[in-house]
PDB file of N, CA and C in Angstrom:
ATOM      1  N   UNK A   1       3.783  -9.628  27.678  1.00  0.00           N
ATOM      2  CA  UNK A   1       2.677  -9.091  26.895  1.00  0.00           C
ATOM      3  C   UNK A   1       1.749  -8.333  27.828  1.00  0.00           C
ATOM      4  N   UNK A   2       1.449  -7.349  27.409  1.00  0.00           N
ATOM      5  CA  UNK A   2       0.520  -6.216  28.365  1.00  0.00           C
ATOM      6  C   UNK A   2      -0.773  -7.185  28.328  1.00  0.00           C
ATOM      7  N   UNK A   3      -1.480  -6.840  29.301  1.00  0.00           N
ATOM      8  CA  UNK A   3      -2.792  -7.752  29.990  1.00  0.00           C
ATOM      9  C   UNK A   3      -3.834  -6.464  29.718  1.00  0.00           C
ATOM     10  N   UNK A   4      -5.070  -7.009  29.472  1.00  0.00           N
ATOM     11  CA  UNK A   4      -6.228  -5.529  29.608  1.00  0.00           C
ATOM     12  C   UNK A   4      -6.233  -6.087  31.201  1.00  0.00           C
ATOM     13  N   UNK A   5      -6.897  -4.264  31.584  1.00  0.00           N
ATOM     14  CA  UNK A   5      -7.689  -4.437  33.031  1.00  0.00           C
ATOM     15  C   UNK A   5      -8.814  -4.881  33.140  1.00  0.00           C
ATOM     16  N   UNK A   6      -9.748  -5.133  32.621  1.00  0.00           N
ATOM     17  CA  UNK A   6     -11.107  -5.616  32.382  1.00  0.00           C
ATOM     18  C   UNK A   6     -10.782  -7.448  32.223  1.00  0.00           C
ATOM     19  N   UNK A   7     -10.079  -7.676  31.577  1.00  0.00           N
ATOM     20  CA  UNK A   7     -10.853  -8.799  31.763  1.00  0.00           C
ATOM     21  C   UNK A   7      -9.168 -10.281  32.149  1.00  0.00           C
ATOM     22  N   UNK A   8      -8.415  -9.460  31.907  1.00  0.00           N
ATOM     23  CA  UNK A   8      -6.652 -10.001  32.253  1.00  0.00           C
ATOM     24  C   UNK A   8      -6.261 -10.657  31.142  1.00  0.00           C
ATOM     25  N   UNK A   9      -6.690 -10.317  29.995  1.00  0.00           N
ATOM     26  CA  UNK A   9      -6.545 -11.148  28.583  1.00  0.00           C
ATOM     27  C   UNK A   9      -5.471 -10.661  28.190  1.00  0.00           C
ATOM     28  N   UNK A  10      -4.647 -10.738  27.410  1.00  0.00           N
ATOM     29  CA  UNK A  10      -3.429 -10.573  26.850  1.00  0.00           C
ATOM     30  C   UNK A  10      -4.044  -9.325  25.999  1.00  0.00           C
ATOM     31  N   UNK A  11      -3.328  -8.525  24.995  1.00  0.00           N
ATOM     32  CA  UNK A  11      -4.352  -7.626  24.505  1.00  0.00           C
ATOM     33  C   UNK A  11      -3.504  -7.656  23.269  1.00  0.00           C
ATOM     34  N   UNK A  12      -3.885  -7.641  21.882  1.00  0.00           N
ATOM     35  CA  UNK A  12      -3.574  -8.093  20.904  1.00  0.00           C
ATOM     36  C   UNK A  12      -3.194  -6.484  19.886  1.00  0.00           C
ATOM     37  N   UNK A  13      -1.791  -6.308  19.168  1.00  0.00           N
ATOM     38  CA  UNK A  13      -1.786  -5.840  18.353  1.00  0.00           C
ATOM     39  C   UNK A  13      -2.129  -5.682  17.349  1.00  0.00           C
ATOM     40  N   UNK A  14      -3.198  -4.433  16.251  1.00  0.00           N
ATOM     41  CA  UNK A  14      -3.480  -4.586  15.253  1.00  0.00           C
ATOM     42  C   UNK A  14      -2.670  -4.623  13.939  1.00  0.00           C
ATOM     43  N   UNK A  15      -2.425  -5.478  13.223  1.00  0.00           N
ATOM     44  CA  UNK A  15      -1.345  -5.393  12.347  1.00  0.00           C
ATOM     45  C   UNK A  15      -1.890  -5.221  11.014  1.00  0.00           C
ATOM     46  N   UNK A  16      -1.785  -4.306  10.184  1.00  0.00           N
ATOM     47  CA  UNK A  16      -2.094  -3.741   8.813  1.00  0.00           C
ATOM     48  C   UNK A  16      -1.241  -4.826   7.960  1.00  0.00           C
ATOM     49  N   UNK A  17      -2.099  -5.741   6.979  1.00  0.00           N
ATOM     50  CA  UNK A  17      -1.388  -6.076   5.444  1.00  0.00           C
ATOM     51  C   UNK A  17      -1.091  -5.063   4.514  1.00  0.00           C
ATOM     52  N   UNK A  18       0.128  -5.734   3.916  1.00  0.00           N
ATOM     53  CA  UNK A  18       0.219  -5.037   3.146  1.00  0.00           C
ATOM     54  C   UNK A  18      -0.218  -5.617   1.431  1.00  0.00           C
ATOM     55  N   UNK A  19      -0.728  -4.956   0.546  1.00  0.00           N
ATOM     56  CA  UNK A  19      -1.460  -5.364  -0.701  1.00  0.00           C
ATOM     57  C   UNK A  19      -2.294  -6.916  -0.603  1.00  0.00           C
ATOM     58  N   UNK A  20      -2.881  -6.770  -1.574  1.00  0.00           N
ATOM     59  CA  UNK A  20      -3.743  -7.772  -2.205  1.00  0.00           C
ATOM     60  C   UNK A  20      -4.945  -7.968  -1.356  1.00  0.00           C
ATOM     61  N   UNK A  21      -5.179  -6.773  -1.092  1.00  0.00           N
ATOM     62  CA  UNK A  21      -6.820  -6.292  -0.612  1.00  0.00           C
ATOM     63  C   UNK A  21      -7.626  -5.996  -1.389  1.00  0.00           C
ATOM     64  N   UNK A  22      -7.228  -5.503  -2.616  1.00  0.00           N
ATOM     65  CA  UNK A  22      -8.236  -5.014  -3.731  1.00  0.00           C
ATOM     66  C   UNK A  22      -8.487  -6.687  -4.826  1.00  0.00           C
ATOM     67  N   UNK A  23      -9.625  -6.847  -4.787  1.00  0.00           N
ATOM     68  CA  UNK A  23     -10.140  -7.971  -5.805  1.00  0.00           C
ATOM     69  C   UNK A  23     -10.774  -7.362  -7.338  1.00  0.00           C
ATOM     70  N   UNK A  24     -11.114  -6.433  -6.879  1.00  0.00           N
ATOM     71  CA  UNK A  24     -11.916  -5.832  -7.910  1.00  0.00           C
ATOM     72  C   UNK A  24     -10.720  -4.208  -8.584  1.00  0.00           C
ATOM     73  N   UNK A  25     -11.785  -3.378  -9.639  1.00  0.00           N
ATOM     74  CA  UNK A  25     -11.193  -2.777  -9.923  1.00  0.00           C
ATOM     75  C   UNK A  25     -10.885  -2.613 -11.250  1.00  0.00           C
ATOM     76  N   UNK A  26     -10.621  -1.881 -12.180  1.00  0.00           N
ATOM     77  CA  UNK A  26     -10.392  -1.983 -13.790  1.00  0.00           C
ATOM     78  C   UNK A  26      -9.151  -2.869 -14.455  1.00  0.00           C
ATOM     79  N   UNK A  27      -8.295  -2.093 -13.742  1.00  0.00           N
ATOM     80  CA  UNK A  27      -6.903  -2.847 -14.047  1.00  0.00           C
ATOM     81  C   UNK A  27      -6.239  -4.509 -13.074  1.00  0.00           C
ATOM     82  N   UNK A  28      -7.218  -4.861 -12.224  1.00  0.00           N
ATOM     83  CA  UNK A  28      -6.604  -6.258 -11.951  1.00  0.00           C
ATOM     84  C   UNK A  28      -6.742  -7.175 -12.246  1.00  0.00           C
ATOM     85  N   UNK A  29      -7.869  -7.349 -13.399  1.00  0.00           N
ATOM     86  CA  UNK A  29      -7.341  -8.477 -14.050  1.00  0.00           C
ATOM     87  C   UNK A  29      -6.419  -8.824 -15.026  1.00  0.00           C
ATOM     88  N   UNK A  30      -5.228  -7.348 -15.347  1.00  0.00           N
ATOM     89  CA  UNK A  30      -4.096  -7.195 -16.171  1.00  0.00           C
ATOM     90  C   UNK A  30      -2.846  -7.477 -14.570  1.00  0.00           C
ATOM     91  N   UNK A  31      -3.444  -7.501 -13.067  1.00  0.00           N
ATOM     92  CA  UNK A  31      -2.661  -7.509 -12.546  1.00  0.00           C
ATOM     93  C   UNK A  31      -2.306  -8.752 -12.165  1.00  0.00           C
ATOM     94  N   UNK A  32      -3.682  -9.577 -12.138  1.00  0.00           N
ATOM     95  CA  UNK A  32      -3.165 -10.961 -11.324  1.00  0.00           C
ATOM     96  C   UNK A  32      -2.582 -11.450 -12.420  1.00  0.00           C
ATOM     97  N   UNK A  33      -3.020 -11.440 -14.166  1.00  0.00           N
ATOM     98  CA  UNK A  33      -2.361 -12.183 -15.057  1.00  0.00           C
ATOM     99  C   UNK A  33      -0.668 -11.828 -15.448  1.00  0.00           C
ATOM    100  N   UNK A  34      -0.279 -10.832 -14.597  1.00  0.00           N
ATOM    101  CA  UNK A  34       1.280 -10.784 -14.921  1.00  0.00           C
ATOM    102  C   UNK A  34       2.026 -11.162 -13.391  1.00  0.00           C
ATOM    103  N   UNK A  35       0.841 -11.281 -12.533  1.00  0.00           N
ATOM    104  CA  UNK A  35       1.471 -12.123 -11.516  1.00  0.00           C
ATOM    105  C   UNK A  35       1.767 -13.079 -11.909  1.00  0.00           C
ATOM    106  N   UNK A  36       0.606 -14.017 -12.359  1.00  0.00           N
ATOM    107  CA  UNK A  36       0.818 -15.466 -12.653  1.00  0.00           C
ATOM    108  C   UNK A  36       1.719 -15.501 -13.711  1.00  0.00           C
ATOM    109  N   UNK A  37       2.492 -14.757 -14.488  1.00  0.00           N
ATOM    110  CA  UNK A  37       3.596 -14.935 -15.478  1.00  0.00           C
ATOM    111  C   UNK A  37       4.628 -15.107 -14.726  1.00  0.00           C
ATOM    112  N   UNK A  38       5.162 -13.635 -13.902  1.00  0.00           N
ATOM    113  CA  UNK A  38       6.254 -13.780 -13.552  1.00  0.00           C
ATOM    114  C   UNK A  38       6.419 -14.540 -12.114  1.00  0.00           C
ATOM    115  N   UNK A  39       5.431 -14.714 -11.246  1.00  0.00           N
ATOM    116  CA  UNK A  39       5.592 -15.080 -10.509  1.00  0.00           C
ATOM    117  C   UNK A  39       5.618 -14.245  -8.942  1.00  0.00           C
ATOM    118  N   UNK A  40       4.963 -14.799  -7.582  1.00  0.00           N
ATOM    119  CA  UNK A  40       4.654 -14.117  -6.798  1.00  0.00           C
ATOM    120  C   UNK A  40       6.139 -13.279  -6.570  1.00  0.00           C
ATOM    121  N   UNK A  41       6.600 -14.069  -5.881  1.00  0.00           N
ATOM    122  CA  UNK A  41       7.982 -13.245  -5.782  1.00  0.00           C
ATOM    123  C   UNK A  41       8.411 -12.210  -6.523  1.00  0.00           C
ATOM    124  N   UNK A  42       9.036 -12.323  -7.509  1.00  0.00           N
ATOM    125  CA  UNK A  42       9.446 -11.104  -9.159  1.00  0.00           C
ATOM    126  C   UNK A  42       8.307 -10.319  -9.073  1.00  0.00           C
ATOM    127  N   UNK A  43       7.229 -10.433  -8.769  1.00  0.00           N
ATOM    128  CA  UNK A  43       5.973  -9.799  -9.106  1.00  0.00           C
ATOM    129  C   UNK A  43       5.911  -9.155  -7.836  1.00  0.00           C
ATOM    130  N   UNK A  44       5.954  -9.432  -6.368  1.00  0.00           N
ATOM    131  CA  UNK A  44       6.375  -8.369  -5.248  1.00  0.00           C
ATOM    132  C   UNK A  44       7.545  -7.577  -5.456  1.00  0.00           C
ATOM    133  N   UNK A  45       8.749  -7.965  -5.596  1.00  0.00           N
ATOM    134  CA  UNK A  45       9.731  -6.722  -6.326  1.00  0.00           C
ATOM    135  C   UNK A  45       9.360  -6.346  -7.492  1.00  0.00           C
ATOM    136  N   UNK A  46       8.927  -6.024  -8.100  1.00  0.00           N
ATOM    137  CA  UNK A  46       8.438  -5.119  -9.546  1.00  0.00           C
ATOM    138  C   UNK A  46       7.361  -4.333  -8.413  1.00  0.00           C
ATOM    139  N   UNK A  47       6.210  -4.765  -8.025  1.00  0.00           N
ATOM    140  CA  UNK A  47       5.650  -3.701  -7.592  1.00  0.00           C
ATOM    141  C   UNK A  47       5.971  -2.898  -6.466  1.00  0.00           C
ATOM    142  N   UNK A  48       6.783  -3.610  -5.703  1.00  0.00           N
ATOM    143  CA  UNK A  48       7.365  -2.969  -5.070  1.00  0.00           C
ATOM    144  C   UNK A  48       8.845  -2.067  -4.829  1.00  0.00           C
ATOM    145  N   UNK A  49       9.021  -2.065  -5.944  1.00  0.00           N
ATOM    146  CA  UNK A  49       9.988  -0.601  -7.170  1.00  0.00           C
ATOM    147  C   UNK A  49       9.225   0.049  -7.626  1.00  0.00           C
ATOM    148  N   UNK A  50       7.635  -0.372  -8.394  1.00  0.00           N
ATOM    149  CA  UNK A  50       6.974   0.549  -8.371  1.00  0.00           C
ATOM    150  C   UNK A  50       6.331   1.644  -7.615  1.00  0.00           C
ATOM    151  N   UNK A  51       5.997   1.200  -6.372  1.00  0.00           N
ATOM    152  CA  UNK A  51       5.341   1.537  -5.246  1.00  0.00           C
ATOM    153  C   UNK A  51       6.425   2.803  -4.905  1.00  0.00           C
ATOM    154  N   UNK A  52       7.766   2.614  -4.442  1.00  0.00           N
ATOM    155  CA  UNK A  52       8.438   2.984  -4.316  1.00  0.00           C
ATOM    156  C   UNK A  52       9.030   4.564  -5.032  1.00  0.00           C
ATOM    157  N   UNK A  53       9.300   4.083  -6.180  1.00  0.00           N
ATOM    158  CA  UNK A  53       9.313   5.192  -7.089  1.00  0.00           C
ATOM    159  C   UNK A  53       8.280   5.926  -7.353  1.00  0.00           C
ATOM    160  N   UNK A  54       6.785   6.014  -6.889  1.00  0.00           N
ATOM    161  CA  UNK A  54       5.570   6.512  -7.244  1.00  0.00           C
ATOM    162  C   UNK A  54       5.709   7.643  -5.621  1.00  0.00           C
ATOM    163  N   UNK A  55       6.193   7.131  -4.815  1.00  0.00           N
ATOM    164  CA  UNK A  55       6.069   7.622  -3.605  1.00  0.00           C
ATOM    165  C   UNK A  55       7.370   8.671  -3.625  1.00  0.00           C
ATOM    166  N   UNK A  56       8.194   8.417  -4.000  1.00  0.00           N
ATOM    167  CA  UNK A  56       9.578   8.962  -4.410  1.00  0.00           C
ATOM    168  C   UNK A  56       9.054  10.790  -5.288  1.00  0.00           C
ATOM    169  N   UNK A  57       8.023  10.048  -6.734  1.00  0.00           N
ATOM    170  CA  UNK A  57       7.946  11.596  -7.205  1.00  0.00           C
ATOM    171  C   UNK A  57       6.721  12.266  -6.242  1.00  0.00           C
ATOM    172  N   UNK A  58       5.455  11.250  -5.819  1.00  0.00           N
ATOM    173  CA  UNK A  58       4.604  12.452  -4.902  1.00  0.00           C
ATOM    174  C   UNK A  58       5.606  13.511  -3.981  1.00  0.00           C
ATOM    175  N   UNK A  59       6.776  12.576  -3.204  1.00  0.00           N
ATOM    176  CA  UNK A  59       7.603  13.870  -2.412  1.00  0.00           C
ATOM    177  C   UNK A  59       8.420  14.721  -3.409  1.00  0.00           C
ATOM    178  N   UNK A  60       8.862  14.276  -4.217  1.00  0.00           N
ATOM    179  CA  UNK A  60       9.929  15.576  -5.028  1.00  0.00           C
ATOM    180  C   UNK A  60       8.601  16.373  -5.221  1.00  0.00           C
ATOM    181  N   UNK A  61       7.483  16.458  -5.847  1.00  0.00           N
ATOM    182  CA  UNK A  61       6.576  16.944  -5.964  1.00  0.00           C
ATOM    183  C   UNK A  61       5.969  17.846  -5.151  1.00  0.00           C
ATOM    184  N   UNK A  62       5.736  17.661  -4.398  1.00  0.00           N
ATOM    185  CA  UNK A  62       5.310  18.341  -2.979  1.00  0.00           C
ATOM    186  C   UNK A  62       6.548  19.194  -2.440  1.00  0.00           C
ATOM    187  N   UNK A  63       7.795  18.677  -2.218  1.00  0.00           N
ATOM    188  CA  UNK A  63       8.392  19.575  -1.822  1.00  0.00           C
ATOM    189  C   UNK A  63       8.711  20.724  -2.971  1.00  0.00           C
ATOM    190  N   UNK A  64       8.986  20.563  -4.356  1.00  0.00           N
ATOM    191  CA  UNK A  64       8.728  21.420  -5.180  1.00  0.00           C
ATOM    192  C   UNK A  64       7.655  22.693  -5.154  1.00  0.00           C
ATOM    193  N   UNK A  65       6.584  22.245  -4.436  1.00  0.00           N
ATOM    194  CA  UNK A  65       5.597  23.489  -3.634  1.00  0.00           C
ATOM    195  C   UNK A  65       5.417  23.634  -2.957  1.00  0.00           C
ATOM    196  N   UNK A  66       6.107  23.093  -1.726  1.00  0.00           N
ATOM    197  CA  UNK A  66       6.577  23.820  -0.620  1.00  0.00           C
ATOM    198  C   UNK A  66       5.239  23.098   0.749  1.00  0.00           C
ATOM    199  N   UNK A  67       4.848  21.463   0.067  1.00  0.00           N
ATOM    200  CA  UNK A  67       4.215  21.140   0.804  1.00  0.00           C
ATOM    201  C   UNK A  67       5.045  20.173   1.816  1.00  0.00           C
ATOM    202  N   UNK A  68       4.380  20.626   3.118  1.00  0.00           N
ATOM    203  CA  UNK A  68       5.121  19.740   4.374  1.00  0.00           C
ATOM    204  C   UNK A  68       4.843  18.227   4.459  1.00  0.00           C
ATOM    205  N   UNK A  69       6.057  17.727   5.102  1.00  0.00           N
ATOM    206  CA  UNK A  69       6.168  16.382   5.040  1.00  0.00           C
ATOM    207  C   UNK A  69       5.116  15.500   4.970  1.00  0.00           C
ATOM    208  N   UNK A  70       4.056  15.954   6.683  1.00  0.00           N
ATOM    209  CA  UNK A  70       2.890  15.370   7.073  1.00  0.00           C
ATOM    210  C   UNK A  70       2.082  15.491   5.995  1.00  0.00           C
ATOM    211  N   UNK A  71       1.720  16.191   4.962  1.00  0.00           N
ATOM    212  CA  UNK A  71       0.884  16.268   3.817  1.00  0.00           C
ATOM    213  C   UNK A  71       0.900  15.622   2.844  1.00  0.00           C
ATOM    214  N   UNK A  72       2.182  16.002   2.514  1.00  0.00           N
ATOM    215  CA  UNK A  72       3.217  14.796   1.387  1.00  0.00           C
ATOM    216  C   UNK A  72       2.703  13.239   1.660  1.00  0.00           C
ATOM    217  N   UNK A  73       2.898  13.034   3.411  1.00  0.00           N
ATOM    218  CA  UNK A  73       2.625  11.599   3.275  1.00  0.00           C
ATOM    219  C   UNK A  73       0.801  11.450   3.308  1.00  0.00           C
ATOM    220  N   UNK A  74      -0.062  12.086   3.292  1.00  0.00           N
ATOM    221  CA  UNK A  74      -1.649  12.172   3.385  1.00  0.00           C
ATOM    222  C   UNK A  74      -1.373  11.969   1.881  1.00  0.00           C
ATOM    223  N   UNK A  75      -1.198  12.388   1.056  1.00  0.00           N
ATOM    224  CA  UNK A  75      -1.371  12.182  -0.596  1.00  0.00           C
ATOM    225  C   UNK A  75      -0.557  11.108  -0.480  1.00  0.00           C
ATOM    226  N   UNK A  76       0.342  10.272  -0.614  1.00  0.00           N
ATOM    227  CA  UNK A  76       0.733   8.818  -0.279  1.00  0.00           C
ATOM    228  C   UNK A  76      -0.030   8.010  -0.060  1.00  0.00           C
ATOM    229  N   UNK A  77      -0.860   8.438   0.983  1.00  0.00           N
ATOM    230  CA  UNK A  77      -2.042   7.255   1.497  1.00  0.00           C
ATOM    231  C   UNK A  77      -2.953   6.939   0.139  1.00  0.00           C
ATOM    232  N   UNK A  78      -3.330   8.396  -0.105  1.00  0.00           N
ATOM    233  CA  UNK A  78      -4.842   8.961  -0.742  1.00  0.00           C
ATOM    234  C   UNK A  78      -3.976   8.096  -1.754  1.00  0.00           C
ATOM    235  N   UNK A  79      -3.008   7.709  -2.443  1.00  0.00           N
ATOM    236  CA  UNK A  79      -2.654   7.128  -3.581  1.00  0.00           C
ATOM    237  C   UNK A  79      -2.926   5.558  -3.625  1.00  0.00           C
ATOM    238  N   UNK A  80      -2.202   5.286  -2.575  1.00  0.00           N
ATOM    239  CA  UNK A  80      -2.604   3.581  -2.203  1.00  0.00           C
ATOM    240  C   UNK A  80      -3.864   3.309  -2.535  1.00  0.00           C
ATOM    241  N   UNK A  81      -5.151   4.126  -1.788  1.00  0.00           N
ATOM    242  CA  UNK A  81      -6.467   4.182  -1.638  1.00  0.00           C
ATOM    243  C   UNK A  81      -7.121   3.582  -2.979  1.00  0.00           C
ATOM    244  N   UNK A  82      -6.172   5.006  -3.529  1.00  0.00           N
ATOM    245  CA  UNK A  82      -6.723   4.827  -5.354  1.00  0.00           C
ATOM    246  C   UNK A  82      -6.523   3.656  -5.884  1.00  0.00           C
ATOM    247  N   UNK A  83      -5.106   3.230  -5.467  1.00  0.00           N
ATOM    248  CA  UNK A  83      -4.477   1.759  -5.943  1.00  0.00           C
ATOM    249  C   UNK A  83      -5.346   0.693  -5.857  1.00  0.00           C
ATOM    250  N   UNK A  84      -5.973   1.044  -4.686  1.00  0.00           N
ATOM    251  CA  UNK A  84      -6.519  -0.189  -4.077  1.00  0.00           C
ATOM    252  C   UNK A  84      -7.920  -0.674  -4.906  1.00  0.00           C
ATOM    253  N   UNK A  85      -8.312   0.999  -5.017  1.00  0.00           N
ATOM    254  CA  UNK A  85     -10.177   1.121  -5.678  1.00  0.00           C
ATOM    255  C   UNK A  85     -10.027   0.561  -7.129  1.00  0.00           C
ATOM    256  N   UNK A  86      -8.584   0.856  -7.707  1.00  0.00           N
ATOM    257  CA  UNK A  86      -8.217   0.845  -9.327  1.00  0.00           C
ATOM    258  C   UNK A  86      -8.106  -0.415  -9.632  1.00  0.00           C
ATOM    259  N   UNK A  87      -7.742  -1.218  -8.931  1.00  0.00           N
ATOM    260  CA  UNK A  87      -6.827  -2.363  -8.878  1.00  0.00           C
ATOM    261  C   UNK A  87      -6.124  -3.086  -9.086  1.00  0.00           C
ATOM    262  N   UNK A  88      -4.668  -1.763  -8.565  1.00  0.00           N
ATOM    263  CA  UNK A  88      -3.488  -2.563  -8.638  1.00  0.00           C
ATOM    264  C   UNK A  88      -3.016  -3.399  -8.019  1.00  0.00           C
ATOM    265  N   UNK A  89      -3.773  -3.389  -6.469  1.00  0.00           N
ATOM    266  CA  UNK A  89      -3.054  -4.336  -5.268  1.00  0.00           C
ATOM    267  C   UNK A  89      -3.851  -5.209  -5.223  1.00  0.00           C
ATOM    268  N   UNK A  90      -4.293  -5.978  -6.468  1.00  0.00           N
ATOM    269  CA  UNK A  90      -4.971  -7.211  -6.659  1.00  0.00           C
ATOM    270  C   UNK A  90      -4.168  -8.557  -6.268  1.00  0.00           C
TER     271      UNK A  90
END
C-alpha cells in the first residue's frame, strides 16, 4: 500500500457508492415501496436493467447526432444526478 510523505500513513482510496444516496425526491416513496415488495436483490436487477437500458438509448442518441463519446458519457452523469434529485436511487 502506497505510504503519504508527510506523515507515512498508508493513504486511502476514495471509493464512490453506488445508489441509495437519494432519500428524498418525488418518486421514492413509489421506490422504496416496490423495493420492499420485490425485494432488495430482484429490486437491484430491475433497476439495474433499467439503468442500463436508459444509458444504452442516451448513446444511440447522441451518436445519432454525431455527439462524441466523452459527451455522451457527461449526459449519463447529468442523468444519474437527475435520478438522484428525482428519486429513483432511493
Amino acid at each position: 500500500m502506497p505510504r503519504s510523505q508527510a506523515s507515512g500513513a498508508p493513504t486511502r482510496k476514495v471509493v464512490t457508492m453506488m445508489g441509495n444516496k437519494a432519500t428524498g425526491g418525488p418518486f421514492a416513496p413509489l421506490v422504496v415501496v416496490v423495493r420492499n415488495i420485490v425485494g432488495d436483490k430482484e429490486f437491484n436487477k430491475l433497476r439495474g436493467k433499467a439503468i442500463s437500458l436508459h444509458s444504452q438509448v442516451i448513446k444511440d442518441f447522441c451518436k445519432q447526432f454525431g455527439v462524441d463519446n466523452k459527451q455522451a458519457q457527461g449526459v449519463i452523469r447529468l442523468a444519474k444526478k437527475n435520478g438522484e434529485k428525482l428519486g429513483f436511487l432511493a
